[in-house]
C-alpha atoms as a PDB file:
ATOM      1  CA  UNK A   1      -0.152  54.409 -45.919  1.00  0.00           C
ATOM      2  CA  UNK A   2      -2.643  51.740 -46.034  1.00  0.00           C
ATOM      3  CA  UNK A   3      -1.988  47.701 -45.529  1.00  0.00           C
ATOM      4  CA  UNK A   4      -4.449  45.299 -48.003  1.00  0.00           C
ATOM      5  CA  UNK A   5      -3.772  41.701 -46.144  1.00  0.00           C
ATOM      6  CA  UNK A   6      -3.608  39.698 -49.314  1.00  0.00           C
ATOM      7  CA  UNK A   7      -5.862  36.523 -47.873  1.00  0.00           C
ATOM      8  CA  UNK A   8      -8.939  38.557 -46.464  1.00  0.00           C
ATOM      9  CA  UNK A   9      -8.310  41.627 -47.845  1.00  0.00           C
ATOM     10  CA  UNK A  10      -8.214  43.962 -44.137  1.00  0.00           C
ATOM     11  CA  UNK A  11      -7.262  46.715 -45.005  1.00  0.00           C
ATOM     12  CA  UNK A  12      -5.324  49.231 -42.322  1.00  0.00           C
ATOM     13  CA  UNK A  13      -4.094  52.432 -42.224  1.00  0.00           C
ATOM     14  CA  UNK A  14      -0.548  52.994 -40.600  1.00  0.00           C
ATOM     15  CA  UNK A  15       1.758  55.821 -40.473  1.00  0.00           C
ATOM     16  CA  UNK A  16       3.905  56.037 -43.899  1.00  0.00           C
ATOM     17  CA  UNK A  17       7.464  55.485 -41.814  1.00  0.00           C
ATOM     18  CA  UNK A  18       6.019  52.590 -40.167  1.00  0.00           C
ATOM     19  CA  UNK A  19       7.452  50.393 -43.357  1.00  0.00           C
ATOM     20  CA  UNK A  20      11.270  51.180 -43.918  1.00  0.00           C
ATOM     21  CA  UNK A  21      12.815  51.568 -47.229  1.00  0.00           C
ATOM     22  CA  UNK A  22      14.082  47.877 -47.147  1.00  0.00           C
ATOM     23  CA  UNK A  23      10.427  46.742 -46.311  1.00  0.00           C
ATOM     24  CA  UNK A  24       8.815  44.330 -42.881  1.00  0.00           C
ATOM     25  CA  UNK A  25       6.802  41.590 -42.052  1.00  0.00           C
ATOM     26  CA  UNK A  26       3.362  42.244 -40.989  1.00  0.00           C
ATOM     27  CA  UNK A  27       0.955  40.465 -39.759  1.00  0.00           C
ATOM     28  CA  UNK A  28      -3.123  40.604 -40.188  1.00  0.00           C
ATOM     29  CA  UNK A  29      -5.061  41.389 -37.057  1.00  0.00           C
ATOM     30  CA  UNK A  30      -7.832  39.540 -38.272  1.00  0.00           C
ATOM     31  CA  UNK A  31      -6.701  36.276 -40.409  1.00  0.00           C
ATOM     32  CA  UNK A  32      -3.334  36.634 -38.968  1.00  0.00           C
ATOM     33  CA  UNK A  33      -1.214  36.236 -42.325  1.00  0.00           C
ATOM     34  CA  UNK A  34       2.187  37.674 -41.953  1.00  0.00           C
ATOM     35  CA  UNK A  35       3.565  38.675 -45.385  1.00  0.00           C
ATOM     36  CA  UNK A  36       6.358  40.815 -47.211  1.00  0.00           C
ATOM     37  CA  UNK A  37       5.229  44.360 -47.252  1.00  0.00           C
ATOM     38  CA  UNK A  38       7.591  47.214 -49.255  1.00  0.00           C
ATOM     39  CA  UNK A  39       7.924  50.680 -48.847  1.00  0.00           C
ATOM     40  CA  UNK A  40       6.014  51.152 -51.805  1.00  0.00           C
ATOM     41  CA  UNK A  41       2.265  49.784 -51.335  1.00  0.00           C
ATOM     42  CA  UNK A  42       0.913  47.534 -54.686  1.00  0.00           C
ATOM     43  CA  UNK A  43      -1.870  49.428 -56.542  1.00  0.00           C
ATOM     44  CA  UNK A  44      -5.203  48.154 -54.743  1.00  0.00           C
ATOM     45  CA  UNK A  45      -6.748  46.839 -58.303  1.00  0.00           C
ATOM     46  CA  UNK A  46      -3.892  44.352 -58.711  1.00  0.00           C
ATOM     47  CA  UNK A  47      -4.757  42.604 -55.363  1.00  0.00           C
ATOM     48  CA  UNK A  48      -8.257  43.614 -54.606  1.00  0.00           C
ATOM     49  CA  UNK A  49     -11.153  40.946 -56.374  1.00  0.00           C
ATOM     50  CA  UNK A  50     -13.650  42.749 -58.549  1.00  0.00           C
ATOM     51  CA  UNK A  51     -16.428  43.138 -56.540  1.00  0.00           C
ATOM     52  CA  UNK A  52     -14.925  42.226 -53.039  1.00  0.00           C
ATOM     53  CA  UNK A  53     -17.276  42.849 -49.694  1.00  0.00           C
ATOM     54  CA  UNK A  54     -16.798  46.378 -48.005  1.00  0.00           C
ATOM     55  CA  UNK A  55     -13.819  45.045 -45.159  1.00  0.00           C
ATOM     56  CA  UNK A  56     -14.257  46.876 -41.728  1.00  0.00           C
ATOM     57  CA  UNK A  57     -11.416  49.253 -41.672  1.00  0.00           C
ATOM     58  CA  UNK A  58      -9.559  49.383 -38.567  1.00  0.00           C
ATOM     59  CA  UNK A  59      -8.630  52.545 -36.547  1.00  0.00           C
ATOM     60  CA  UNK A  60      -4.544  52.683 -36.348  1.00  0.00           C
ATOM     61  CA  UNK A  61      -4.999  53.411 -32.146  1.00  0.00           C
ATOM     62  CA  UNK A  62      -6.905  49.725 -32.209  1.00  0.00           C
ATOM     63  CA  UNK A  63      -5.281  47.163 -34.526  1.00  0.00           C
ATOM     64  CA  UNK A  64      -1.711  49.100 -34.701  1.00  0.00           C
ATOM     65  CA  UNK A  65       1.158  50.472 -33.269  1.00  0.00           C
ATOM     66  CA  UNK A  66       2.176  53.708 -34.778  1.00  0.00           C
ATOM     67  CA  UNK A  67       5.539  54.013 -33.221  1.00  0.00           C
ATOM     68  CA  UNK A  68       7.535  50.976 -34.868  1.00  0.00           C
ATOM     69  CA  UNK A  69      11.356  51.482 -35.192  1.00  0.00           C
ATOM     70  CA  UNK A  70      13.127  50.675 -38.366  1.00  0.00           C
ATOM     71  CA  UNK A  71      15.750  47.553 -38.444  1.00  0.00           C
ATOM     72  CA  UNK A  72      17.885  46.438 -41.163  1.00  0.00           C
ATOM     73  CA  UNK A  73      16.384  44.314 -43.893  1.00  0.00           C
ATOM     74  CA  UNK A  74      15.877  40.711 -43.404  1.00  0.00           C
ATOM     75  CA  UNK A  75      18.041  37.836 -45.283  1.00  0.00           C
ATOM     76  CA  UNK A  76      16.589  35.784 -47.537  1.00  0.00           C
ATOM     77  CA  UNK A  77      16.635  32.880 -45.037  1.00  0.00           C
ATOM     78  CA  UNK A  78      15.397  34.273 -41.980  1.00  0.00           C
ATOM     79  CA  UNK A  79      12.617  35.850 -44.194  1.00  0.00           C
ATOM     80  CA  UNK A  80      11.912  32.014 -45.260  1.00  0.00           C
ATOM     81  CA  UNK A  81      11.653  30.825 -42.064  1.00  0.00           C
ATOM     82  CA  UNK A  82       9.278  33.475 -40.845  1.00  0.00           C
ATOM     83  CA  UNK A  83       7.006  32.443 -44.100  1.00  0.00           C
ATOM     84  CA  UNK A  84       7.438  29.111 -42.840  1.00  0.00           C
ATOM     85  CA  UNK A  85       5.857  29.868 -39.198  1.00  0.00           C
ATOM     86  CA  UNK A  86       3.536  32.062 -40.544  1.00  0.00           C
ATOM     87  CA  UNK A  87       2.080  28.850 -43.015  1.00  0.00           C
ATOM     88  CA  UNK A  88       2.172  26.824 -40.110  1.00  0.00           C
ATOM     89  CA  UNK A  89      -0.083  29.282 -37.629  1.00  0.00           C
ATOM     90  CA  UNK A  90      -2.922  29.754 -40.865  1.00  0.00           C
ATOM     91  CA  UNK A  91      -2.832  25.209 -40.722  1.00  0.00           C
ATOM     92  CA  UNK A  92      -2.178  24.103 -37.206  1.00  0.00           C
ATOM     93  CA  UNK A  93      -3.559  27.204 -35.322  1.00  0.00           C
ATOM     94  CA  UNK A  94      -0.563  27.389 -33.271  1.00  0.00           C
ATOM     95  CA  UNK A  95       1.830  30.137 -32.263  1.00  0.00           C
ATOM     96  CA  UNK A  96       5.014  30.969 -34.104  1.00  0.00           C
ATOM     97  CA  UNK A  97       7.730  29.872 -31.842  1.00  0.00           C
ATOM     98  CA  UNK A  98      11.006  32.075 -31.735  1.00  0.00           C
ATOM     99  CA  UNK A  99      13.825  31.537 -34.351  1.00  0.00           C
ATOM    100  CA  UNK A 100      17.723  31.326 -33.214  1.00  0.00           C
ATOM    101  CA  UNK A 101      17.820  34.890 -34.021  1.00  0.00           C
ATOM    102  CA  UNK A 102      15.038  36.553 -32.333  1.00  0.00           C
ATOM    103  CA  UNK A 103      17.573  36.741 -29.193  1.00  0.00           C
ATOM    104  CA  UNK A 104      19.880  39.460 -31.594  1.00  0.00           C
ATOM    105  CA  UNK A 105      16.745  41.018 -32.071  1.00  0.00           C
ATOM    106  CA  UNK A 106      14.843  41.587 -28.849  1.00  0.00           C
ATOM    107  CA  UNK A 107      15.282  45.536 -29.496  1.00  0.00           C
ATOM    108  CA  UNK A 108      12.796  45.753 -32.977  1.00  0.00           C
ATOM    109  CA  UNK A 109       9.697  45.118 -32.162  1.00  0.00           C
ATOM    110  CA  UNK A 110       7.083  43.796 -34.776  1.00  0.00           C
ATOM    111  CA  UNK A 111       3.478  45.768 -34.830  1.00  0.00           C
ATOM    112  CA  UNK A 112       1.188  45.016 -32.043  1.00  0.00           C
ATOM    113  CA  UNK A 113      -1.404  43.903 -33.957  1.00  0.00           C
ATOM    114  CA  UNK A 114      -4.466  42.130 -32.287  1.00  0.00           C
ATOM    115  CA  UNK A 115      -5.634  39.226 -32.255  1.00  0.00           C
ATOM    116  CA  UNK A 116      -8.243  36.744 -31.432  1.00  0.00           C
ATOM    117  CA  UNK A 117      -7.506  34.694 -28.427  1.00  0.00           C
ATOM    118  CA  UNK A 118      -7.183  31.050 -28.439  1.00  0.00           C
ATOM    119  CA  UNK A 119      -8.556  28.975 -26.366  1.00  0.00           C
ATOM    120  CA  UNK A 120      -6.125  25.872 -25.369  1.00  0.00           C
ATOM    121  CA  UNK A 121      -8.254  22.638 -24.574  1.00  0.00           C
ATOM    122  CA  UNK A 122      -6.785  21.366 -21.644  1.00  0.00           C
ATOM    123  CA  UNK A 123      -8.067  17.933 -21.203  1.00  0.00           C
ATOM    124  CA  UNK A 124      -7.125  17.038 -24.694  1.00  0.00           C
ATOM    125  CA  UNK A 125      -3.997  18.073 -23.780  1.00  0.00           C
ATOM    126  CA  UNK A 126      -4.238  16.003 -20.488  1.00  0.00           C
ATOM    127  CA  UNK A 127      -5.876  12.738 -22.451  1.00  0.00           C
ATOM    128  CA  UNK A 128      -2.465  13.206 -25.088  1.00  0.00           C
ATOM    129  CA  UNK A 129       0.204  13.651 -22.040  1.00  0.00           C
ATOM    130  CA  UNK A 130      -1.878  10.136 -20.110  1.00  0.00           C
ATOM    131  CA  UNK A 131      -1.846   8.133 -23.138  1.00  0.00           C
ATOM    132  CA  UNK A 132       1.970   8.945 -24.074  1.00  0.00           C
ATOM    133  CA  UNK A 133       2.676   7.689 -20.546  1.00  0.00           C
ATOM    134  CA  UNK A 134       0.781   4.547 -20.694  1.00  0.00           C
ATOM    135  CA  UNK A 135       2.746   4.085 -23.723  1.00  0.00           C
ATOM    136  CA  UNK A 136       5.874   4.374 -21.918  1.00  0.00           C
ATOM    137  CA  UNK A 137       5.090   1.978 -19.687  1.00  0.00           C
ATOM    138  CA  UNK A 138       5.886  -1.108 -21.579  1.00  0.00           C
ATOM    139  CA  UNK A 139       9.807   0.024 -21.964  1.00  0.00           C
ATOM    140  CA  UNK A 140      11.910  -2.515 -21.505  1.00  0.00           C
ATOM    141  CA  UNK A 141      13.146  -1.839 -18.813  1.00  0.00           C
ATOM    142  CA  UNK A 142       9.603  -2.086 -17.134  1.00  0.00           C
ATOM    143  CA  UNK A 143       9.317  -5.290 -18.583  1.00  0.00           C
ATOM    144  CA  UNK A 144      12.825  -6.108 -17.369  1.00  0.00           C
ATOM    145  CA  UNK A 145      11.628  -5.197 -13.387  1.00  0.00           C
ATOM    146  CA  UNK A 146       8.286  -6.910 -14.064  1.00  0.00           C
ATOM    147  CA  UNK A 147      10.054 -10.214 -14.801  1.00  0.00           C
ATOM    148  CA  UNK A 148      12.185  -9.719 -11.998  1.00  0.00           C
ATOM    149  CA  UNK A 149       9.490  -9.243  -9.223  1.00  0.00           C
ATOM    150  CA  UNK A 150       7.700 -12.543 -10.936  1.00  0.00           C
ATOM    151  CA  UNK A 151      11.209 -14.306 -10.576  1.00  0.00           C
ATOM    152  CA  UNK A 152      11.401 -13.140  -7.193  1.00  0.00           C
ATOM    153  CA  UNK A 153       7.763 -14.267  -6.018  1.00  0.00           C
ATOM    154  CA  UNK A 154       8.017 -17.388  -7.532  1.00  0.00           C
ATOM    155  CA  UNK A 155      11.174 -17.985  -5.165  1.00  0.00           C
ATOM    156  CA  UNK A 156       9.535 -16.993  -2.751  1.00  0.00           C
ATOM    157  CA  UNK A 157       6.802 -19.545  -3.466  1.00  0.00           C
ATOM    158  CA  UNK A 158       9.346 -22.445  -3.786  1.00  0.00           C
ATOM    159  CA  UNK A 159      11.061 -21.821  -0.617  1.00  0.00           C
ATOM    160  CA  UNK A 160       7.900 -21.811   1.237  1.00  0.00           C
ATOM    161  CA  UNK A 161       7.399 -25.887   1.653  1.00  0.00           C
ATOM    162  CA  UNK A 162       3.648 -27.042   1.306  1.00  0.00           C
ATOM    163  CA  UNK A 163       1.604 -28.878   3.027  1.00  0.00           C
ATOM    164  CA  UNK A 164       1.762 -32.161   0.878  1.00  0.00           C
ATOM    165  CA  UNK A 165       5.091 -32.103   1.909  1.00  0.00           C
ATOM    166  CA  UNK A 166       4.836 -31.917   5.243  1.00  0.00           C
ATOM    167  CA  UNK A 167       2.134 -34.573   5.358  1.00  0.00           C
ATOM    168  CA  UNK A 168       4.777 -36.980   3.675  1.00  0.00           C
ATOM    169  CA  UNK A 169       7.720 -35.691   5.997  1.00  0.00           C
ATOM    170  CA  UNK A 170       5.498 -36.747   9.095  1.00  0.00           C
ATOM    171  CA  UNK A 171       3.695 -39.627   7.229  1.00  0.00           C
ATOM    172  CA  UNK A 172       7.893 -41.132   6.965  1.00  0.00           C
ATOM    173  CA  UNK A 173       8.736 -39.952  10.625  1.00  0.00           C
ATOM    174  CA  UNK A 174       5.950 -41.988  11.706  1.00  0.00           C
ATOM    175  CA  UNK A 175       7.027 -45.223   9.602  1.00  0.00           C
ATOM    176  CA  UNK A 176      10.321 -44.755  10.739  1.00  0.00           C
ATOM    177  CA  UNK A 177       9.953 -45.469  14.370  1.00  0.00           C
ATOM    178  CA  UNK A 178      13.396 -45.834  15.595  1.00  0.00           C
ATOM    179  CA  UNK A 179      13.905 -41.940  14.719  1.00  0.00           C
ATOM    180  CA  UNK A 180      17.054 -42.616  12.372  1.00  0.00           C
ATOM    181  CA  UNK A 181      15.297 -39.401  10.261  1.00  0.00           C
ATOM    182  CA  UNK A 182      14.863 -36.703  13.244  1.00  0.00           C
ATOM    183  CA  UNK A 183      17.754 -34.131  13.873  1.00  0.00           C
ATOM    184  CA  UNK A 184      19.622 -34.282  17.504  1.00  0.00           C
ATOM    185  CA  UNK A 185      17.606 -32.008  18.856  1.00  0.00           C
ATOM    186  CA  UNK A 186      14.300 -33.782  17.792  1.00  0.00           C
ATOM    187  CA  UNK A 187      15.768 -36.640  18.998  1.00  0.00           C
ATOM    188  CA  UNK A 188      16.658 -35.616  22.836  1.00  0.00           C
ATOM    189  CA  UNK A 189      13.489 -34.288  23.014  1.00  0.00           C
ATOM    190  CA  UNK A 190      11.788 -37.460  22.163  1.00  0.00           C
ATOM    191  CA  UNK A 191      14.003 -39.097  24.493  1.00  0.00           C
ATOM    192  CA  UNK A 192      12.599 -36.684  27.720  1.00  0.00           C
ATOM    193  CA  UNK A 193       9.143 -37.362  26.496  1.00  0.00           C
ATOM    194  CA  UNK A 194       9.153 -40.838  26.572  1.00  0.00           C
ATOM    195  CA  UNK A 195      11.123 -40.972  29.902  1.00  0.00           C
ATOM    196  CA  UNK A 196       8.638 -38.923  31.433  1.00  0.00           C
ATOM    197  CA  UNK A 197       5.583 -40.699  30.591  1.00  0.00           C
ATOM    198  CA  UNK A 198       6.975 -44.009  31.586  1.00  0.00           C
ATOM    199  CA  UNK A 199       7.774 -42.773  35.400  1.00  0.00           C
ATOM    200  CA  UNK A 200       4.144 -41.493  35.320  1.00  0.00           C
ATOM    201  CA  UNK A 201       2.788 -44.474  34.272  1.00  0.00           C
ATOM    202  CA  UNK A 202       5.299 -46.515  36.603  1.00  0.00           C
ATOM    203  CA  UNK A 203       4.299 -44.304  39.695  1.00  0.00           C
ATOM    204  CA  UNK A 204       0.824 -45.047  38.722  1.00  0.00           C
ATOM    205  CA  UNK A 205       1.505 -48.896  39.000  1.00  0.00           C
ATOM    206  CA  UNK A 206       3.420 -49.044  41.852  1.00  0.00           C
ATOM    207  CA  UNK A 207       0.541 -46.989  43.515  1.00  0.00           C
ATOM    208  CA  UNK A 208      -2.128 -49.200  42.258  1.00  0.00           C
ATOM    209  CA  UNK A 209      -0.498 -52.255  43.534  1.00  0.00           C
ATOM    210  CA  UNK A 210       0.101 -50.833  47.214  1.00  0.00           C
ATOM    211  CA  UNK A 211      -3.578 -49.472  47.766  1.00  0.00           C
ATOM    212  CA  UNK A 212      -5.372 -52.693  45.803  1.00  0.00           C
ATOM    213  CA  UNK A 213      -4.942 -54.702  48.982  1.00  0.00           C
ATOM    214  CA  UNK A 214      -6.201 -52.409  51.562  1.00  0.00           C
ATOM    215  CA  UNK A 215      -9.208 -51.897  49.658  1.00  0.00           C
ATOM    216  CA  UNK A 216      -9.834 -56.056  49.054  1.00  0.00           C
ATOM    217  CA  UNK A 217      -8.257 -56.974  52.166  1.00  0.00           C
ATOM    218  CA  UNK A 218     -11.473 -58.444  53.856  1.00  0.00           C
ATOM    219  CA  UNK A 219     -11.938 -60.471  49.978  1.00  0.00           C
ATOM    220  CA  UNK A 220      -8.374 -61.405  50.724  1.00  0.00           C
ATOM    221  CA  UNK A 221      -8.560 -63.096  53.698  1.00  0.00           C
ATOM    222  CA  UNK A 222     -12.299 -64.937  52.698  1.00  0.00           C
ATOM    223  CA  UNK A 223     -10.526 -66.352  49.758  1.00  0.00           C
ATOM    224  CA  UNK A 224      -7.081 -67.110  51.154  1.00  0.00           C
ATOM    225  CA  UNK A 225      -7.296 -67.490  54.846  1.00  0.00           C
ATOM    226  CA  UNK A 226      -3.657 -68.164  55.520  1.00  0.00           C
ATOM    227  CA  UNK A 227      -2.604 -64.304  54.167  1.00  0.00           C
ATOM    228  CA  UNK A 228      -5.460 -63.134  57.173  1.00  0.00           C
ATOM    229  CA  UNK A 229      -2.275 -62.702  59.343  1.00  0.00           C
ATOM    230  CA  UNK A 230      -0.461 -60.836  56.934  1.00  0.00           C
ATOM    231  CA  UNK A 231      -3.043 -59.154  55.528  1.00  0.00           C
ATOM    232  CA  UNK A 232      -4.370 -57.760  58.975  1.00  0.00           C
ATOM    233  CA  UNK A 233      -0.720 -55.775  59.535  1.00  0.00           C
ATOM    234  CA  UNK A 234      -0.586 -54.380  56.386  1.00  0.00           C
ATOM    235  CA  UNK A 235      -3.914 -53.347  56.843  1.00  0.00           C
ATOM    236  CA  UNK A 236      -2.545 -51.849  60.464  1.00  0.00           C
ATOM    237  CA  UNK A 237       0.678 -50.365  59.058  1.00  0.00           C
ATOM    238  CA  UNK A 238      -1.841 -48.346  56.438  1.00  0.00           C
ATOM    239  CA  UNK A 239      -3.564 -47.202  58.678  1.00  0.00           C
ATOM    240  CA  UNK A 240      -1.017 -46.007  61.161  1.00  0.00           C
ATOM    241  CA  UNK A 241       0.553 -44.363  57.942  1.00  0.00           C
ATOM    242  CA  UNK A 242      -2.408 -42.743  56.884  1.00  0.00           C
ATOM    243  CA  UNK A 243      -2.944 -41.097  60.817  1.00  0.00           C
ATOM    244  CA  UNK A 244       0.593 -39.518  60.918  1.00  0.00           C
ATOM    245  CA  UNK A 245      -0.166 -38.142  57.462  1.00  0.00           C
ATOM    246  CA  UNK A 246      -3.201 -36.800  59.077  1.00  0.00           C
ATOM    247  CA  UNK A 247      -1.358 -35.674  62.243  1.00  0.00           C
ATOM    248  CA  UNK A 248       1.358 -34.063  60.128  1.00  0.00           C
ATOM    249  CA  UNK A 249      -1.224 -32.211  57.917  1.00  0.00           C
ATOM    250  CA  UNK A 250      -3.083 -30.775  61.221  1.00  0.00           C
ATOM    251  CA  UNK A 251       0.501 -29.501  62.069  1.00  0.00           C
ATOM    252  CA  UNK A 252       1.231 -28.036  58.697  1.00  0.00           C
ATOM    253  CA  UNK A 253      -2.352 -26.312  58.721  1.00  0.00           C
ATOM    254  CA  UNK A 254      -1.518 -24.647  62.558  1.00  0.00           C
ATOM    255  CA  UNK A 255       1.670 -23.704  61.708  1.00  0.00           C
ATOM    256  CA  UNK A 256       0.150 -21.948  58.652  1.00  0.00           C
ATOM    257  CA  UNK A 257      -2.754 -20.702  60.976  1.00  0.00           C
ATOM    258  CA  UNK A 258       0.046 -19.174  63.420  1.00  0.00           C
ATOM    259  CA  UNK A 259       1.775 -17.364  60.722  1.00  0.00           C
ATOM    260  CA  UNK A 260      -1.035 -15.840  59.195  1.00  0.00           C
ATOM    261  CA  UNK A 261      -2.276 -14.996  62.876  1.00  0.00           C
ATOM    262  CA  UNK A 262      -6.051 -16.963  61.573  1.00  0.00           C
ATOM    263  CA  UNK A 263      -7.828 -18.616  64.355  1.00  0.00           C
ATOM    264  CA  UNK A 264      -9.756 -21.714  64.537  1.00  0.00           C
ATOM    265  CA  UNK A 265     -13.442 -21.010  64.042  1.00  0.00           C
ATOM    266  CA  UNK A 266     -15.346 -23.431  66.642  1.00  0.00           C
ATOM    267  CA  UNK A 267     -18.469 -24.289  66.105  1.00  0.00           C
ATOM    268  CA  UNK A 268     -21.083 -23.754  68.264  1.00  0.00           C
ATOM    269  CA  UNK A 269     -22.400 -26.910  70.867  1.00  0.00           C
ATOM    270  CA  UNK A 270     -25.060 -28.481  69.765  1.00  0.00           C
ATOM    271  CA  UNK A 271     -27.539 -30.192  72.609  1.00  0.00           C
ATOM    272  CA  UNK A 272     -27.993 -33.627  71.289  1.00  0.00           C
ATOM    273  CA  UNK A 273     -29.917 -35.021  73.996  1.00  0.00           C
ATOM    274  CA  UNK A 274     -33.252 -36.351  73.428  1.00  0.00           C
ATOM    275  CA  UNK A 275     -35.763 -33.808  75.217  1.00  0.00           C
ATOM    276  CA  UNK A 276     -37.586 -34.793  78.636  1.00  0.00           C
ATOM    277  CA  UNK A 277     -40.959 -36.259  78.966  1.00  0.00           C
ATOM    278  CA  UNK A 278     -43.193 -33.708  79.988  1.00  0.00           C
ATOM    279  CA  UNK A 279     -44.195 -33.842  83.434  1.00  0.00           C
ATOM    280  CA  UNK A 280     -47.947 -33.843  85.019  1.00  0.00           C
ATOM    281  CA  UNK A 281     -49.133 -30.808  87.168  1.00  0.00           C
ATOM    282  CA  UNK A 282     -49.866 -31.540  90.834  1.00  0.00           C
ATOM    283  CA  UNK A 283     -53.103 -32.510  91.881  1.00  0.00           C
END
């Protein structure tokens, strides 16, 4: 029996029990139309052009499967679907995709025909799948976390105080001097500052006033002549105080010495005589 595809006008040779009395889809190898094909084959003048182009014919061991087994015939709507597909493939280029009941039906196979291979541009594919993902990127519920994090930063912001506030905070703290704005704690530490700097500054005083007199005690007595009595045993008890503070430094250093076993490094004698005149040789 030989198969005229309608559209490009293949033509193949197949068994004659390949097509069952109810008639098959088939499918061109070459233009890959599927299309109704009876038992009985139309008369080649009825769908051949008048001059048409000598077709290659195909060997049956190359394009198709001799051993096809027969199935019941199609329904009307199943067949309509299949047309459907088969429409879509010839504008779209894409493969027929399997209809509810091609699961019934995974024991009748259609004829192996072959055909061309397509080649699936992947980075088109890749471009399509980026864009549709940029896309859904604006949902709202993106938008709805967006606003949140901005919410949340600008909190974040606010509770942070800046420095023109801090400037005026200290700016009133130093207006205010009796401290009426500082917090207990401020204030106690304020309190041990200011004690400590006046005994400093006391000790300093007090120290000033006892060693001013030693040092100017000579002035002293030139300028007042009745303190010269007084003046002369303070003078004394200074420097009797400043000897046991040098005695009881020398015993604090030997002590020391003695516990660290260290012993006195003495210094070498030094002959400070003035040297003889020299003397004349004997006649």
């Amino acid at each position: 029996m030989r198969l005229i595809c309608p559209k490009c006008n293949a033509q193949y040779d197949i068994a004659s029990d390949a097509i069952p009395e109810g008639g098959r889809d088939v499918q061109c190898s070459s233009c890959s139309h599927t299309w109704f094909q009876t038992e009985q084959t139309p008369p080649a003048a009825s769908t051949v052009v008048p001059t048409p182009p000598p077709a290659p014919v195909s060997s049956p061991a190359s394009d198709v499967e001799a051993a096809i087994t027969k199935r019941k015939p199609l329904d009307s709507s199943i067949a309509d679907i299949l047309r459907q597909e088969a429409a879509r493939e010839n504008t779209g280029g894409l493969a027929p995709t399997p209809t509810p009941d091609a699961p019934a039906q995974q024991d009748i196979r259609e004829p192996a025909l072959t055909r061309p291979a397509e080649t699936i541009n992947k980075d088109e594919t890749r471009r399509r799948i980026s864009m549709m993902a940029a896309e859904d990127t604006t949902t709202p519920a993106t938008v709805a976390a967006a606003a949140t994090g901005a919410v949340a930063a600008a909190a974040n912001m606010r509770s942070v105080p800046s420095i023109d506030e801090i400037n005026e905070q200290l700016r009133a703290r130093s207006q205010n001097g009796d401290g009426s704005n500082l917090t207990e704690v401020e204030q106690q530490e304020v309190a041990q500052r200011r004690g400590f700097r006046r005994g400093f500054t006391l000790m300093l005083l007090l120290l000033a006033i006892l060693i001013a007199p030693y040092f100017f005690a000579d002035k002293i007595i030139d300028q007042l002549p009745q303190l010269a009595d007084p003046m002369e045993s303070y003078v004394e008890i200074v420097d009797n105080t400043r000897l046991w503070l040098n005695d009881q430094f020398q015993n604090a250093r030997g002590l020391i010495e003695g516990f660290t076993g260290a012993e006195d490094a003495t210094a070498p004698a030094v002959d400070t005589a003035p040297p003889s005149a020299p003397t004349a040789p004997p006649e």
